[in-house]
C-alpha atoms as a PDB file:
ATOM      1  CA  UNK A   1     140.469  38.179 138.486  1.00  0.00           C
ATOM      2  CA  UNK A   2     139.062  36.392 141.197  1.00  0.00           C
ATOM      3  CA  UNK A   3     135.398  37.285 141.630  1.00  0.00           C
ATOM      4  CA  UNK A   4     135.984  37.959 145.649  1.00  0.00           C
ATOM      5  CA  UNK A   5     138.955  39.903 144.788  1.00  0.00           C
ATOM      6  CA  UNK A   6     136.997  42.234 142.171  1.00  0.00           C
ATOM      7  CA  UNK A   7     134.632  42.683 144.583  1.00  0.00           C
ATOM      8  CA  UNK A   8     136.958  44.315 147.442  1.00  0.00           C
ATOM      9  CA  UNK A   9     139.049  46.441 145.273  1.00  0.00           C
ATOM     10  CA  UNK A  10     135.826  47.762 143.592  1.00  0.00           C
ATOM     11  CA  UNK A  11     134.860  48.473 147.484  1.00  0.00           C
ATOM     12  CA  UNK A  12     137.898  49.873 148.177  1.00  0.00           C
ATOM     13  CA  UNK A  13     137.829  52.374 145.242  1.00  0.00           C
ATOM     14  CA  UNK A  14     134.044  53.052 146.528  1.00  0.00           C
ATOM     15  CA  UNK A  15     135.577  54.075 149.864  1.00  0.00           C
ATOM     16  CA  UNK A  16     137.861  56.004 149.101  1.00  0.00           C
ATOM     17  CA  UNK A  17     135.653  57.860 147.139  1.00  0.00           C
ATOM     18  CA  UNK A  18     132.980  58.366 150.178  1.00  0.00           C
ATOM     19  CA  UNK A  19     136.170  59.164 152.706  1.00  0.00           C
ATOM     20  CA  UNK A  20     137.299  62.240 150.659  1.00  0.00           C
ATOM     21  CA  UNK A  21     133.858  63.390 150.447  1.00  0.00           C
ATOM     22  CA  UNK A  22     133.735  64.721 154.072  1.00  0.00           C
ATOM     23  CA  UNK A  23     137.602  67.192 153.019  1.00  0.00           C
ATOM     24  CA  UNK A  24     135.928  68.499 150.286  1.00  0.00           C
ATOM     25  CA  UNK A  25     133.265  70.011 152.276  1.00  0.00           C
ATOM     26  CA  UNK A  26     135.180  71.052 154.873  1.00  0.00           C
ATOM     27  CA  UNK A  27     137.318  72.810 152.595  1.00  0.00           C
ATOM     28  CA  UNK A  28     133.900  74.504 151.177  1.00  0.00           C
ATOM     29  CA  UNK A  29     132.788  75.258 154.764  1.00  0.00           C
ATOM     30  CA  UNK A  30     136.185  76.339 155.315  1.00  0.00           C
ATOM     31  CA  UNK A  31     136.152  79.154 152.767  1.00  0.00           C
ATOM     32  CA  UNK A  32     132.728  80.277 153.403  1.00  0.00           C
ATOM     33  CA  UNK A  33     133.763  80.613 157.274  1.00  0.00           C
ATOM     34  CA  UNK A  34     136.829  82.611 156.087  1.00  0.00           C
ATOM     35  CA  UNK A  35     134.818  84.778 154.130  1.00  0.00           C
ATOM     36  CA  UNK A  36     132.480  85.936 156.789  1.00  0.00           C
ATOM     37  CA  UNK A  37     135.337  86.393 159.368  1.00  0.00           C
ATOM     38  CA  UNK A  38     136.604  88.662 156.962  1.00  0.00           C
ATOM     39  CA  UNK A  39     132.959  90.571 157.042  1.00  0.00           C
ATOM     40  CA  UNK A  40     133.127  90.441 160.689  1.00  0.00           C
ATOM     41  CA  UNK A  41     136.685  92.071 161.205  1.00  0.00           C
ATOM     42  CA  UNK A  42     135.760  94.608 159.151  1.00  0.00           C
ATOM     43  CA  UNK A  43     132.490  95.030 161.323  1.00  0.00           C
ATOM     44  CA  UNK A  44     134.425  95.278 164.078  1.00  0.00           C
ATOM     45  CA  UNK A  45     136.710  98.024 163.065  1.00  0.00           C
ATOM     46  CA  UNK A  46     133.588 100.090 162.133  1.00  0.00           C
ATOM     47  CA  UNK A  47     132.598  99.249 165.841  1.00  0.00           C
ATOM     48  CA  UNK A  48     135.992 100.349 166.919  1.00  0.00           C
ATOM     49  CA  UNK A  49     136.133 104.185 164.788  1.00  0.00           C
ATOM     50  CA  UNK A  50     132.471 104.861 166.320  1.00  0.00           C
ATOM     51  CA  UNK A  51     133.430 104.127 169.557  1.00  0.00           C
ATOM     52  CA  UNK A  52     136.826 106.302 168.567  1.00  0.00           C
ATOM     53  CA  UNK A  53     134.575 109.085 167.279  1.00  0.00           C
ATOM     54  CA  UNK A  54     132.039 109.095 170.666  1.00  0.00           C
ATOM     55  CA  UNK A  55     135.048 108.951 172.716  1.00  0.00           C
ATOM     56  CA  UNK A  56     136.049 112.355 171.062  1.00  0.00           C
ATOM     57  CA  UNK A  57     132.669 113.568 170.759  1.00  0.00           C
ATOM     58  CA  UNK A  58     132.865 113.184 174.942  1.00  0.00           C
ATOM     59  CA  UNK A  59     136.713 114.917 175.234  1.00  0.00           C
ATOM     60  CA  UNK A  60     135.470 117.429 173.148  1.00  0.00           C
ATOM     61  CA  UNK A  61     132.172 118.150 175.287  1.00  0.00           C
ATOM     62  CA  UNK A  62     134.189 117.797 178.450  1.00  0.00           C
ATOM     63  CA  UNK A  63     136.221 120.925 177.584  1.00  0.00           C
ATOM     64  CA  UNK A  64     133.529 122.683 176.253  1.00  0.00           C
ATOM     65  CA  UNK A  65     132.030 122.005 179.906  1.00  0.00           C
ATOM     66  CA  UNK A  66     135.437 122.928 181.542  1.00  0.00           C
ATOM     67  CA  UNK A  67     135.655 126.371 178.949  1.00  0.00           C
ATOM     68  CA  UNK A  68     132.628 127.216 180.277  1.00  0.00           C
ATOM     69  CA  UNK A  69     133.514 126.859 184.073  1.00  0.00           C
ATOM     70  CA  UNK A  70     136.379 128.996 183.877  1.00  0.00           C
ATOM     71  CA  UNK A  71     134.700 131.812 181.691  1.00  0.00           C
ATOM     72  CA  UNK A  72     132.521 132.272 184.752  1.00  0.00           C
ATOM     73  CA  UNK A  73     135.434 132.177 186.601  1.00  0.00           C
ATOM     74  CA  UNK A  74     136.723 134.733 184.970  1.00  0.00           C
ATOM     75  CA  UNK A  75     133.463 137.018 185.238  1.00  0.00           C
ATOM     76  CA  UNK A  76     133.995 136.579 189.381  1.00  0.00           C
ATOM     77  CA  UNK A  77     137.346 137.432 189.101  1.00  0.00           C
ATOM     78  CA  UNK A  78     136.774 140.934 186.867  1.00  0.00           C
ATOM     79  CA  UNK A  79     134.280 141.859 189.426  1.00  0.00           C
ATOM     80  CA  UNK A  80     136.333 141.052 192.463  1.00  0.00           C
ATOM     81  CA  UNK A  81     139.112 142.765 190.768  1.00  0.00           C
ATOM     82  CA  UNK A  82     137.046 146.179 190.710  1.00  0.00           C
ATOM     83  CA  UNK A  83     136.550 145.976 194.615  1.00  0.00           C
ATOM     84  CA  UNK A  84     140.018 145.067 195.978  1.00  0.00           C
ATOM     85  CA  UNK A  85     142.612 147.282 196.749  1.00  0.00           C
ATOM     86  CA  UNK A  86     145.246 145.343 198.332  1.00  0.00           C
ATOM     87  CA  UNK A  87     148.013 145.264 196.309  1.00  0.00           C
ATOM     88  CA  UNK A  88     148.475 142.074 197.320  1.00  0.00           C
ATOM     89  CA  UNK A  89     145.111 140.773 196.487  1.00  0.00           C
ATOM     90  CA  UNK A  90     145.317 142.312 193.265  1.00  0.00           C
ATOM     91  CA  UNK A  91     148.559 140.363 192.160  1.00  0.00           C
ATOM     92  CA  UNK A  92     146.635 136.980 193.605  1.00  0.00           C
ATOM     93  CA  UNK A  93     143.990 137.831 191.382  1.00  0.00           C
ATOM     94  CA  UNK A  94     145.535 138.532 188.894  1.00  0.00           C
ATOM     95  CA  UNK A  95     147.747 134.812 189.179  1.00  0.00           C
ATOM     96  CA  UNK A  96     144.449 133.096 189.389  1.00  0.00           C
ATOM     97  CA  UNK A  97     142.922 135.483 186.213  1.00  0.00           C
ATOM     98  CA  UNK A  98     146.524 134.107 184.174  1.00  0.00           C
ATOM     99  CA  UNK A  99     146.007 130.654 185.298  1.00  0.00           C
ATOM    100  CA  UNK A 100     142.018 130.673 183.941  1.00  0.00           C
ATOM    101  CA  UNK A 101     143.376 132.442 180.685  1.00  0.00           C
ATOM    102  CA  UNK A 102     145.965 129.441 180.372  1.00  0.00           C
ATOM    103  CA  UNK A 103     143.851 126.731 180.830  1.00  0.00           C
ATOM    104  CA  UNK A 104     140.963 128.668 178.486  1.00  0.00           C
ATOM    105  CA  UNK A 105     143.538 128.619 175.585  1.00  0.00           C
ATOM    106  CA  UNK A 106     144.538 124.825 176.289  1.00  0.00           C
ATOM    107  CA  UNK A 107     140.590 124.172 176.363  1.00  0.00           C
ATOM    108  CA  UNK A 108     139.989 125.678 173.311  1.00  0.00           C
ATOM    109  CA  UNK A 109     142.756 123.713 171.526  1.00  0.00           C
ATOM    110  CA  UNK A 110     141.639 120.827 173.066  1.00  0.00           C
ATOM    111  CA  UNK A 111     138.232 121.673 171.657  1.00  0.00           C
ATOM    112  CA  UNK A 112     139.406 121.991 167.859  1.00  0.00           C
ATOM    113  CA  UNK A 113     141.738 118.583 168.141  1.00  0.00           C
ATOM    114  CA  UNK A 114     139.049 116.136 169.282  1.00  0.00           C
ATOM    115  CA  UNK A 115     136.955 118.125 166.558  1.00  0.00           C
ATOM    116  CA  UNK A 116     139.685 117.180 164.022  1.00  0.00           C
ATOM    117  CA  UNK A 117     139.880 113.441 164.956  1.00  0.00           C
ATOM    118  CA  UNK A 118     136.121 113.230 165.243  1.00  0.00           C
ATOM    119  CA  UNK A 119     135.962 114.458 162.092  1.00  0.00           C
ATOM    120  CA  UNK A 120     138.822 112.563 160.587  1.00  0.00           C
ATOM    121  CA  UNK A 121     137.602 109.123 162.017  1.00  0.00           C
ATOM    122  CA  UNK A 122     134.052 109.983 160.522  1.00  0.00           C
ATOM    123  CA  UNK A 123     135.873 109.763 157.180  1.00  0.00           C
ATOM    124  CA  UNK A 124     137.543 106.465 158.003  1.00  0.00           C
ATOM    125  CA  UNK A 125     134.386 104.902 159.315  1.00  0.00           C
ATOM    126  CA  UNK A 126     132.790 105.690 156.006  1.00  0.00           C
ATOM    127  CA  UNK A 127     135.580 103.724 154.234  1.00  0.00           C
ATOM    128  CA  UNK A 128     135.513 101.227 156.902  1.00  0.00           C
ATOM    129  CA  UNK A 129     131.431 100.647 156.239  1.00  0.00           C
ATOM    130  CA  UNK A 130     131.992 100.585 152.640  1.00  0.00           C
ATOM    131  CA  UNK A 131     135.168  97.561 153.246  1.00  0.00           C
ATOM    132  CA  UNK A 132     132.049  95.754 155.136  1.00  0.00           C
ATOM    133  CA  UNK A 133     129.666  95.721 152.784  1.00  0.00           C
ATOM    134  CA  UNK A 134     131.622  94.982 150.057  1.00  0.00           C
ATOM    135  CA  UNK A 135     133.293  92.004 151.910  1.00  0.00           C
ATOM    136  CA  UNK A 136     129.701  91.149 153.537  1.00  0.00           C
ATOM    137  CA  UNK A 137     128.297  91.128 149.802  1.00  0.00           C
ATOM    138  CA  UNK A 138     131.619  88.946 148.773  1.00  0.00           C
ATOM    139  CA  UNK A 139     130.893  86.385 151.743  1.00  0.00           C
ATOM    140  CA  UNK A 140     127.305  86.135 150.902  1.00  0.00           C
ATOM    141  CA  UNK A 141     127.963  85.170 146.785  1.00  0.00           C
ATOM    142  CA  UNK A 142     131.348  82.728 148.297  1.00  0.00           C
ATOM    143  CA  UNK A 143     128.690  81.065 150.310  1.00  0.00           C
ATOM    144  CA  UNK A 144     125.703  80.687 147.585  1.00  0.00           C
ATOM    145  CA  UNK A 145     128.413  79.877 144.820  1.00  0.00           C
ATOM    146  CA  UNK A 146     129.882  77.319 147.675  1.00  0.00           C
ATOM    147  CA  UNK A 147     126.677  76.100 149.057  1.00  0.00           C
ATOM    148  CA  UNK A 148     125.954  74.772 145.508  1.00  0.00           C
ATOM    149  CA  UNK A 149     129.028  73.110 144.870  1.00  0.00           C
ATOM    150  CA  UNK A 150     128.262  71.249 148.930  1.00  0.00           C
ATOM    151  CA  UNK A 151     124.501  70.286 147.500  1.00  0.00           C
ATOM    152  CA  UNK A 152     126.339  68.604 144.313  1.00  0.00           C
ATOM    153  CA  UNK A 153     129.107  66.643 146.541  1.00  0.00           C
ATOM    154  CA  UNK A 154     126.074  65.253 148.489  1.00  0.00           C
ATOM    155  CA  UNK A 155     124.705  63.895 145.873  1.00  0.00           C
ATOM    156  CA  UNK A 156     127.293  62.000 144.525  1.00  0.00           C
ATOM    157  CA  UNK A 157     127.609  60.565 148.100  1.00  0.00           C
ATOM    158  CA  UNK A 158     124.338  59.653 147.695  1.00  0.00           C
ATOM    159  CA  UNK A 159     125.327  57.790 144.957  1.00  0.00           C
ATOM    160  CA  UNK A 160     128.918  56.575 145.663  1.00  0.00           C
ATOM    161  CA  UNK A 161     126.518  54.709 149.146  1.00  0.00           C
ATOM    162  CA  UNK A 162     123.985  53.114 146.642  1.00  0.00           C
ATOM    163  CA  UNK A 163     126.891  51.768 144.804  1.00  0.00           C
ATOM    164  CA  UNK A 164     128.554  50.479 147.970  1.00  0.00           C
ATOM    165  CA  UNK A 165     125.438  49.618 149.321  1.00  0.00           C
ATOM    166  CA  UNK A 166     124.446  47.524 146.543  1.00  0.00           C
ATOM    167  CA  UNK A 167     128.275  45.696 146.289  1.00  0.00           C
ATOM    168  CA  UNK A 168     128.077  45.005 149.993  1.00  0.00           C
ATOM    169  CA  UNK A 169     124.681  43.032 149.490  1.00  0.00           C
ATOM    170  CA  UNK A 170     126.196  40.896 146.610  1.00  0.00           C
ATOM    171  CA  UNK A 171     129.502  39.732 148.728  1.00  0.00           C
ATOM    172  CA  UNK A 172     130.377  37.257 151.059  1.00  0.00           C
ATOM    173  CA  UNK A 173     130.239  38.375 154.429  1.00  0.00           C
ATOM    174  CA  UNK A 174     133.058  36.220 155.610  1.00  0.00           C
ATOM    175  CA  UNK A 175     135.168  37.931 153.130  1.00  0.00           C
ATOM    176  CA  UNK A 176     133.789  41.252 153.477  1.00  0.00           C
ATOM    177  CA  UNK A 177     134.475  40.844 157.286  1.00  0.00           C
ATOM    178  CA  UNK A 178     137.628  40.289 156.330  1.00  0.00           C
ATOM    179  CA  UNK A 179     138.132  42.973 154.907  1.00  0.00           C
ATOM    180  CA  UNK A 180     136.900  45.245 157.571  1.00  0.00           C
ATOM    181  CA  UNK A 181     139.223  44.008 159.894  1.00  0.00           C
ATOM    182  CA  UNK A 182     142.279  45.325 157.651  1.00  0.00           C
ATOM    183  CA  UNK A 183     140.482  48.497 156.883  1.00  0.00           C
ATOM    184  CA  UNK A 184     140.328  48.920 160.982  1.00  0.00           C
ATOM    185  CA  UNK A 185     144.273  49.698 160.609  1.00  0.00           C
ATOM    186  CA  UNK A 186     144.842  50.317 156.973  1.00  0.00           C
ATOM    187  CA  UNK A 187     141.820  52.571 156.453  1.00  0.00           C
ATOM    188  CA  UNK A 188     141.764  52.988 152.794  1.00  0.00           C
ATOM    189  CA  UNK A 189     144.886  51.143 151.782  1.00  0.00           C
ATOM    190  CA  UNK A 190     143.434  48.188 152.808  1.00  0.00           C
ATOM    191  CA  UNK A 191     143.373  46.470 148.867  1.00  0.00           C
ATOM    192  CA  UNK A 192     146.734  48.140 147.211  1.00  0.00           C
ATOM    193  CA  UNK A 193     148.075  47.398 143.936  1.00  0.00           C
ATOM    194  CA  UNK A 194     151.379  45.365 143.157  1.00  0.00           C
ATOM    195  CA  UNK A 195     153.674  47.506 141.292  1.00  0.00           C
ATOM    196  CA  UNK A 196     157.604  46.347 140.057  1.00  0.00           C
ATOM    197  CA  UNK A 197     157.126  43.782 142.501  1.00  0.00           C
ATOM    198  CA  UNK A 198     156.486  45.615 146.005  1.00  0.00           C
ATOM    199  CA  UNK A 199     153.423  46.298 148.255  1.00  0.00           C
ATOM    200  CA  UNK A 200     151.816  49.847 147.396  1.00  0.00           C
ATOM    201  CA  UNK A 201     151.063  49.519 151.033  1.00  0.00           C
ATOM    202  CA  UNK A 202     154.016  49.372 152.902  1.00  0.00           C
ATOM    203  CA  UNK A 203     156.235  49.557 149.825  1.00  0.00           C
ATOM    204  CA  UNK A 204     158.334  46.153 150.835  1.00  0.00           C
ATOM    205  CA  UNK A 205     159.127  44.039 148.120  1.00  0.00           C
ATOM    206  CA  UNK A 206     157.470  40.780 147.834  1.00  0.00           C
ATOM    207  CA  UNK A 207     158.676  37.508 146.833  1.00  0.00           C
ATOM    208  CA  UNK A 208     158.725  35.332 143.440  1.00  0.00           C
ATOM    209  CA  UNK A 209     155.905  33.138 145.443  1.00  0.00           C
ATOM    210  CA  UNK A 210     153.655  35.736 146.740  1.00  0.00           C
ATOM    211  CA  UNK A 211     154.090  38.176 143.299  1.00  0.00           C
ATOM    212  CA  UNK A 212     153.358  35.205 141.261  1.00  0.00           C
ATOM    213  CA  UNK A 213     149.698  34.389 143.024  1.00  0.00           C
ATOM    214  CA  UNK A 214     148.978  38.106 142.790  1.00  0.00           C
ATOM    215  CA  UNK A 215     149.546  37.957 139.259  1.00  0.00           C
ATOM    216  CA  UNK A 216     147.051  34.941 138.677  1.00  0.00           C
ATOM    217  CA  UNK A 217     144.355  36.291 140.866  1.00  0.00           C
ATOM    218  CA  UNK A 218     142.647  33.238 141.762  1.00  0.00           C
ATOM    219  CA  UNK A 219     142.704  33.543 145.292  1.00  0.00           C
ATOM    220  CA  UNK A 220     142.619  37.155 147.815  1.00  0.00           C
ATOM    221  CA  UNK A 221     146.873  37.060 148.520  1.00  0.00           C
ATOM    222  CA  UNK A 222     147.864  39.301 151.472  1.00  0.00           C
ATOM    223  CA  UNK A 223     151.176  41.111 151.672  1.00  0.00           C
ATOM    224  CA  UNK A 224     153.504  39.006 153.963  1.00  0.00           C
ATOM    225  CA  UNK A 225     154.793  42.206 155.409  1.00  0.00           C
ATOM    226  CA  UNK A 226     152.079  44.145 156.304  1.00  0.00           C
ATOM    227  CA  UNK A 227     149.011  41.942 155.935  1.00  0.00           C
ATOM    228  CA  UNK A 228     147.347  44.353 153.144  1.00  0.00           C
ATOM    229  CA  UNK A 229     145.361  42.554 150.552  1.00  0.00           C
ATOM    230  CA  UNK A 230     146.907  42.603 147.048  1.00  0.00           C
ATOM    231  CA  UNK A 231     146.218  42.462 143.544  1.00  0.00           C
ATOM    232  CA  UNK A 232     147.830  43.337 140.146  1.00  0.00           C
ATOM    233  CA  UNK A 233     148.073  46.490 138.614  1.00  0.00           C
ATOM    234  CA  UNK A 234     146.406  45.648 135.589  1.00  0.00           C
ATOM    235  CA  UNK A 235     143.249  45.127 137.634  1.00  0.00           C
ATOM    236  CA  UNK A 236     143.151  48.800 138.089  1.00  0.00           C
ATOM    237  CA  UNK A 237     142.319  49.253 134.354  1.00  0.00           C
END
């Protein structure tokens, strides 16, 4: 194979190699982010069942308040009771004493249901902080385990750039420049194989001419088509 021509696909194997670096991370960074949202819902939904249990904590201290109110207000009306004697007054008094009594009964039950849910949502924030630090714990190991596996990918960066790095230095600039401007459109299918006759790169067939320089490689042959530098398949092994 042309030397030139060994040169750029050897370059263009080197950057494809550095382009799907970046994915990979961001697949790693991905799952470590996922992992921590997970932590932080369930967080959250502690956050939510305290702020469900204070809530009832203050319903439940409100009508203890209000229970209080109206058993003094029952205490006035037993002694005014005792010093009417209007009939009338009496059966007024009497409304008011039912009416206290009523609302004393719906206190109470009030009381004993936002003591029940208090109590109730103290026993799902316990599961809830238990969901948390399990999922915190499972975050924290995703992202050692992950951060690992990130250090390793940079270091074969490291090295795929030395490689390309040291190619780059050896070639001709006027064809490396030409190079970059196909890789401006093509990105990495800038140098594609010939395969059964057709352009890996646009997949159009070429002709008996064209396929029959590709096959000698002694010169850099571009597909007529799409302007994609080509090369046999053999070269790839």
């Amino acid at each position: 194979m042309n030397k030139y021509l060994n040169q750029l696909v050897k370059l263009s194997e080197i950057n494809k190699e550095i382009d799907a670096f970046e994915p990979r991370i961001q697949r790693i960074e991905k799952s470590i982010s996922v992992a921590f949202e997970k932590a932080k819902n369930a967080v959250e939904s502690v956050e939510l069942i305290e702020a469900e249990i204070k809530e009832a904590k203050l319903k439940k201290l409100k009508n203890e308040s209000l229970l209080a109110e109206l058993s003094e207000k029952l205490k006035v009306i037993g002694k005014k009771t005792s010093a009417i004697k209007s009939e009338k007054e009496v059966k007024a008094l009497q409304l008011e004493e039912d009416i206290a009594k009523e609302q004393c009964d719906f206190a109470n039950e009030e009381i004993a249901r936002f003591e029940k849910i208090a109590e109730l949502k103290e026993d799902e924030k316990i599961k809830a902080k238990a969901l948390y630090e399990e999922l915190q714990k499972a975050a924290e190991e995703v992202s050692l385990s992950m951060e690992k596996e990130k250090e390793a990918i940079k270091e074969e960066m490291s090295s795929a750039y030395a490689r390309k790095e040291e190619l780059v230095g050896a070639m001709s600039q006027r064809i490396l420049s030409f190079y970059e401007k196909i890789r401006k459109w093509a990105h990495n299918s800038a140098v594609v194989p010939v395969k059964k006759q057709a352009c890996y790169g646009c997949f159009m067939r070429i002709n008996d001419k064209t396929n029959a320089l590709v096959i000698q490689s002694e010169d850099i042959v571009t597909c007529p088509h799409c302007g994609r530098i080509l090369y046999k398949e053999a070269a790839q092994n």
